[in-house]
Protein backbone atom coordinates (compact mmCIF):
# COMPACT_ATOMS: atom_id res chain seq x y z
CA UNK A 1 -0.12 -30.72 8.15
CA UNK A 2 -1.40 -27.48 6.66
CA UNK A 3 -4.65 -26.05 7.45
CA UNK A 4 -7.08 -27.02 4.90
CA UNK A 5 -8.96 -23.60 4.25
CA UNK A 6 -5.84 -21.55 3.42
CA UNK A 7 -3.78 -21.98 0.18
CA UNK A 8 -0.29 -23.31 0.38
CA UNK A 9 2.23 -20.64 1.87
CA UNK A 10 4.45 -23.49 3.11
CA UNK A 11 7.90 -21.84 3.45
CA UNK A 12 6.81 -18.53 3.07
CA UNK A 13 8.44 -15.76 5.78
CA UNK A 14 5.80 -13.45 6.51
CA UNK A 15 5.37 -10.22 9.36
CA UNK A 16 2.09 -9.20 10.57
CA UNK A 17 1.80 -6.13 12.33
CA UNK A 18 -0.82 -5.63 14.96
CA UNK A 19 -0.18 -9.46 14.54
CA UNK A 20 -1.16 -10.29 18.46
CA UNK A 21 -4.96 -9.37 18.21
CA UNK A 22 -8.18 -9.35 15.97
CA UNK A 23 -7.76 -9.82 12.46
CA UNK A 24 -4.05 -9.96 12.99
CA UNK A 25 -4.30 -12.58 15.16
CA UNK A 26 -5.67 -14.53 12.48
CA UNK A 27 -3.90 -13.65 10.26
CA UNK A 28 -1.08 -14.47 12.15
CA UNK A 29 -2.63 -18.01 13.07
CA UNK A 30 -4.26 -18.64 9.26
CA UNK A 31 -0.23 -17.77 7.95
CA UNK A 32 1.43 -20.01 10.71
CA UNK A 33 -1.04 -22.72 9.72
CA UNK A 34 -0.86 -23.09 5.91
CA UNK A 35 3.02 -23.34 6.72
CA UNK A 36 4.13 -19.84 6.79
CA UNK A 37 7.21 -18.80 9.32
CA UNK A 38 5.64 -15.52 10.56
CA UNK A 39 6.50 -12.80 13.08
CA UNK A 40 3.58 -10.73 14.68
CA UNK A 41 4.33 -7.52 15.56
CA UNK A 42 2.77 -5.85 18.38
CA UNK A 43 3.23 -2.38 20.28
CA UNK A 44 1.95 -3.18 23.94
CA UNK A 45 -0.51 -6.11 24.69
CA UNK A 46 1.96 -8.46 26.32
CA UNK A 47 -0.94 -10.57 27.34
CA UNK A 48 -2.30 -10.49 24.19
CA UNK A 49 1.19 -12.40 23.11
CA UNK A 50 1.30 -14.96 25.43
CA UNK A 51 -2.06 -15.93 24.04
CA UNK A 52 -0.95 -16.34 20.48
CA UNK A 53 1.91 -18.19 21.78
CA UNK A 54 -0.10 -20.52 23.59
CA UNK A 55 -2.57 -21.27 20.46
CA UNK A 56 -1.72 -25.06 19.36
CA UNK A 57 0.13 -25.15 16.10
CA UNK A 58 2.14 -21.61 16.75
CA UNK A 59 5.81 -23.30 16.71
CA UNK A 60 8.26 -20.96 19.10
CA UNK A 61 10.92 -22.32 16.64
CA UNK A 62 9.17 -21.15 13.74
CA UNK A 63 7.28 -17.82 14.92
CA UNK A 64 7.63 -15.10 16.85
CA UNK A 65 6.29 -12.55 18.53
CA UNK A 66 8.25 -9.25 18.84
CA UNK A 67 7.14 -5.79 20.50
CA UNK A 68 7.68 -2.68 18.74
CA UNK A 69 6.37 0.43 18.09
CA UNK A 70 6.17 0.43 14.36
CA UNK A 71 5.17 4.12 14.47
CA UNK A 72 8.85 4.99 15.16
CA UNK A 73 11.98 4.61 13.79
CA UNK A 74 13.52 2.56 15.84
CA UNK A 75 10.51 0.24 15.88
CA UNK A 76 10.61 0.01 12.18
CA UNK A 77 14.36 -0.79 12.40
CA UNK A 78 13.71 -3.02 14.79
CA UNK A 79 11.20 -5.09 12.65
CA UNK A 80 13.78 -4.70 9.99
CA UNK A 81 16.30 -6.53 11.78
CA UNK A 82 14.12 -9.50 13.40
CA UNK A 83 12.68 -10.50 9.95
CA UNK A 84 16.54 -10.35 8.18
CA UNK A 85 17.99 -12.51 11.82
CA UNK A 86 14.90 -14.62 11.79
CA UNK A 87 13.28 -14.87 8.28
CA UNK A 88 15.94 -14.27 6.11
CA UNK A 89 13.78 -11.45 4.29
CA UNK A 90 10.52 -11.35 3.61
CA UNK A 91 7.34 -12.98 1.07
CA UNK A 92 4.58 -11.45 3.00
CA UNK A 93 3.89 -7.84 4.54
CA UNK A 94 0.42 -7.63 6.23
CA UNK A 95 0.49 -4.04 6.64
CA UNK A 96 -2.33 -4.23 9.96
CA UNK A 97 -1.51 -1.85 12.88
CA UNK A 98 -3.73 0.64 13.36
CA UNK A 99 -5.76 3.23 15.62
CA UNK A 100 -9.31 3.62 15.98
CA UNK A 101 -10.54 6.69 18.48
CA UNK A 102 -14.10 7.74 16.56
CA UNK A 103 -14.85 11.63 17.13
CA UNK A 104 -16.95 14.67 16.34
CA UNK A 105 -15.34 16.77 13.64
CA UNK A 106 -15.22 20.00 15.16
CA UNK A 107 -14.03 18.29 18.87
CA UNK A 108 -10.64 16.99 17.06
CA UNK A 109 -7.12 18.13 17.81
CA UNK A 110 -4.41 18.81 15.78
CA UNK A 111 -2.88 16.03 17.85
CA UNK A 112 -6.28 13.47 17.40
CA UNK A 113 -5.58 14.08 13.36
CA UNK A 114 -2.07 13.45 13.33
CA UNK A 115 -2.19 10.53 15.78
CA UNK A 116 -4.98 8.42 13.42
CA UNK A 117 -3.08 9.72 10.06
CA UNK A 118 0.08 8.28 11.32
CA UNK A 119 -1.28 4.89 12.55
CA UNK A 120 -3.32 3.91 10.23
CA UNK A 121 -1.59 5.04 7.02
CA UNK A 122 1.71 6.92 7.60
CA UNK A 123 3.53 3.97 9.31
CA UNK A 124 2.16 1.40 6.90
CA UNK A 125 4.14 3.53 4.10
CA UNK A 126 7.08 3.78 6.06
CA UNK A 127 7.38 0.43 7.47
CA UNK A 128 6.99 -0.99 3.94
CA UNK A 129 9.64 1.52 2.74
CA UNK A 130 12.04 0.27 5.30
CA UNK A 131 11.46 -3.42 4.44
CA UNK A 132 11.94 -2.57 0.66
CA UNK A 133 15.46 -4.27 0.82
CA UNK A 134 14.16 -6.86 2.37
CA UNK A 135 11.17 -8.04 -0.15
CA UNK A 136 11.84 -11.14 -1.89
CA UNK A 137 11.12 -10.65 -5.83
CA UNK A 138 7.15 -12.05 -6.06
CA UNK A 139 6.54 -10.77 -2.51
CA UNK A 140 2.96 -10.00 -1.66
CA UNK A 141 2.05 -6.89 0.52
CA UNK A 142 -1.51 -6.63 2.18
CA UNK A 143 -2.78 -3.85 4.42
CA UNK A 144 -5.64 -4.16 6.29
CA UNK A 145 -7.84 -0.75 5.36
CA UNK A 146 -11.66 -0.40 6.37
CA UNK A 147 -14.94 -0.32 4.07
CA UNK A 148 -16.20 2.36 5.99
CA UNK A 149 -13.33 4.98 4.03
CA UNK A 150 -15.61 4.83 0.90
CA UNK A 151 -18.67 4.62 2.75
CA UNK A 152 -17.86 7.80 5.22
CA UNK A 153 -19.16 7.78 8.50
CA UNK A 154 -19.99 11.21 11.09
CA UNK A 155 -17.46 11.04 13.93
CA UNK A 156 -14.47 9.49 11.75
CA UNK A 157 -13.34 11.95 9.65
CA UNK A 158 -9.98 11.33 10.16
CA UNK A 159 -10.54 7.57 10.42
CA UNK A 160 -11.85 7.21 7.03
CA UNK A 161 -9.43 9.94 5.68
CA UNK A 162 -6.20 7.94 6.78
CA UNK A 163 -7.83 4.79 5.66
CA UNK A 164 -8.72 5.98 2.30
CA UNK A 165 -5.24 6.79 1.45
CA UNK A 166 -4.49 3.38 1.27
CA UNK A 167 -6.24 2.91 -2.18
CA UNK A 168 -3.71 5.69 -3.39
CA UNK A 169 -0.61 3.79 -1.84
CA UNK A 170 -1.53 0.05 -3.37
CA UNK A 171 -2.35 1.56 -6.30
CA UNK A 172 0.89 3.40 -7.13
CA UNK A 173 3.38 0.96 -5.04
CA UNK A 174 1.87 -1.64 -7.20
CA UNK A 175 2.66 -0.54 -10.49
CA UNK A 176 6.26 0.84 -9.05
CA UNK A 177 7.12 -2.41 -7.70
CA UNK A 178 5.21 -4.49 -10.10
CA UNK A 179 7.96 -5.37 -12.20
CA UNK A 180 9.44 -7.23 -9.60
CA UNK A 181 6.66 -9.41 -9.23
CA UNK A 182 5.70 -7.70 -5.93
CA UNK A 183 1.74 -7.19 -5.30
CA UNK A 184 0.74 -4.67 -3.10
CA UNK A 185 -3.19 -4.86 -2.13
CA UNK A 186 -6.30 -4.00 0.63
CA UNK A 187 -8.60 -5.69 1.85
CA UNK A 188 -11.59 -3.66 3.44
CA UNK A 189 -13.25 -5.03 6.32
CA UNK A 190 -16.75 -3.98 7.53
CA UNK A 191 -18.13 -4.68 10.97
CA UNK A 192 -16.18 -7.70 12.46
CA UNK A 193 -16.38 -9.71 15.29
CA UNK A 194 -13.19 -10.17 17.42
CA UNK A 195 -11.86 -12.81 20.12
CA UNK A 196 -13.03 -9.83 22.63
CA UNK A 197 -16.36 -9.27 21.01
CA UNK A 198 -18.19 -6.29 19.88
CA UNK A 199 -18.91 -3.97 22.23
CA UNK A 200 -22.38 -1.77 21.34
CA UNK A 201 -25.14 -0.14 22.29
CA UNK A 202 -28.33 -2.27 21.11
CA UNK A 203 -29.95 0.40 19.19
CA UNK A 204 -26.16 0.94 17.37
CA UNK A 205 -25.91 -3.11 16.85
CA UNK A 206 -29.22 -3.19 15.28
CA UNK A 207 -28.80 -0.49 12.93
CA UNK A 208 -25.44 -1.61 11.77
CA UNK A 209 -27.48 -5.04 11.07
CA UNK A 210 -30.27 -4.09 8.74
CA UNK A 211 -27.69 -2.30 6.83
CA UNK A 212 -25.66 -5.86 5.97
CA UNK A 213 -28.03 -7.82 3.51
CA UNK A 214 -26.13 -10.89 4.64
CA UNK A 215 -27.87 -9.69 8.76
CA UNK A 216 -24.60 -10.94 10.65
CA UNK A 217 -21.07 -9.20 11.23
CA UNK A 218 -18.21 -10.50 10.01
CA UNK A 219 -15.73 -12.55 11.39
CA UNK A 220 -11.69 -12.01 12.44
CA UNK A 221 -11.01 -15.38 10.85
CA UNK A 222 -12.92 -14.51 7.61
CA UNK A 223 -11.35 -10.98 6.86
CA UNK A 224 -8.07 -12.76 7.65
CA UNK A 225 -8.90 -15.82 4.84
CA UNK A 226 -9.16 -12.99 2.54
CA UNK A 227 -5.88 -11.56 3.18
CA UNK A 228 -4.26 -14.81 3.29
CA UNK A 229 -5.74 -15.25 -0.18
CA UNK A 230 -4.21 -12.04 -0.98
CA UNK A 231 -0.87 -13.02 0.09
CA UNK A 232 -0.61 -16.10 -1.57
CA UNK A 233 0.23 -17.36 -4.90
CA UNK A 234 -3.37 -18.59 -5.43
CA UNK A 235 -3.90 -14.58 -6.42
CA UNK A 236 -0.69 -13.92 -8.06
CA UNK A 237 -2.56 -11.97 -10.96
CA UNK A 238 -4.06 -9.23 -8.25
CA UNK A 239 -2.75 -6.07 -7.75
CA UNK A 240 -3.47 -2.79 -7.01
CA UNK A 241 -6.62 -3.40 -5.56
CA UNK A 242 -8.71 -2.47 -2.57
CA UNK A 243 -11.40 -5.68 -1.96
CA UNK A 244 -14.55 -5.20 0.54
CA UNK A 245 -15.23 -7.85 3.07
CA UNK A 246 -18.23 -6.38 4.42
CA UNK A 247 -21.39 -8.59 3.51
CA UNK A 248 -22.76 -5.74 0.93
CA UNK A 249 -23.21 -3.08 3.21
């Protein structure tokens, strides 16, 4: 039985990077649960894992987990080659992984730049580039950006930078592969809540608050409904876009 607030994925094969935790995790769990086969990607959190594993209705038979380092080559290849031994190729991309390490402007390295840049928005590119043979005609791809890129914020200038170049990559990847039937979209989260909270100082909390007209933070589960909307069929006319879940902000 399918979970009742996703739309029907039944049969689709799907990867989720940074699948193991927060809004990957699900996303991972929403996909696995409206009848998706999905592998989760992760880079380290072993623990992390062996809790999606143990979540009722995540099938060993039917997902996966798999560790790898999608900012490399060889953890790209290796993604490659678990969704074409597993899967068989691949309906869904949710494009997730990421870095987030906030700092002053004029404290950042060269290092700090190139770090966020290629965690947040290089390897997305690349890892969606290397499952190009592997994207079944009418494939969806999501990334997971942040609303904070057209918002700006002091201390995440390269945050918001790296994020930001996602509207330029959905936009053009969906028109190139577009004639395939292949949607490539972002969905923009604001504040969220995750499984291991959210961890600020009061005066911080509260003024992130009275920004958000709706006077809550989001959730993991609801960013991940709205890629899951995004990846199904339910918004097979979508594409191209970059779509705020941030209460208004």
């Amino acid at each position: 039985m399918t979970d009742p607030d996703t739309p029907g994925l039944a049969g689709k094969r799907a990867l989720v990077t940074g699948g193991t935790r927060g809004v990957g995790r699900a996303t991972s769990l929403l996909l696995a649960g409206a009848g998706a086969r999905v592998v989760a990607c992760y880079r380290d959190d072993e623990e992390a894992a062996k809790r999606l594993e143990d979540e009722p209705g995540w099938d060993a038979e039917a997902h996966r987990t798999l560790r790898a380092d999608l900012s490399t080559p060889a953890g790209r290849a290796a993604a490659a080659g678990a969704c074409r031994e597993l899967l068989g190729g691949v309906d869904v991309l949710i494009n997730n992984m990421g870095t987030y390490a906030p700092r002053p402007f004029a404290e950042l390295s060269d290092e700090d730049v190139a770090r966020c840049v290629d965690k947040n928005l290089t390897a997305h590119i690349q890892l969606t580039r290397e499952l190009l043979p592997l994207l079944a005609d009418g494939a969806s791809v999501v990334n997971v950006g942040a609303g904070m890129a057209e918002r700006g914020r002091p201390g995440h200038v390269h945050f918001t930078a790296a994020k930001a170049g996602l509207a330029g990559f959905v936009r053009s990847l969906g028109k190139e592969l577009g004639p395939r039937g292949i949607r490539v979209n972002t969905v923009a989260p604001g504040v969220v809540e995750t499984e291991r909270g959210l961890d600020l100082p009061a005066p911080v909390r509260e003024g992130l608050l009275s920004a958000i007209p709706l006077r809550r933070f989001g959730t993991a589960r609801e960013v991940a409904r709205t890629v899951v909307f995004l990846a199904s069929d339910t918004a097979s006319f979508i594409n191209g876009v970059t779509l705020r879940v941030d209460g208004g902000i």
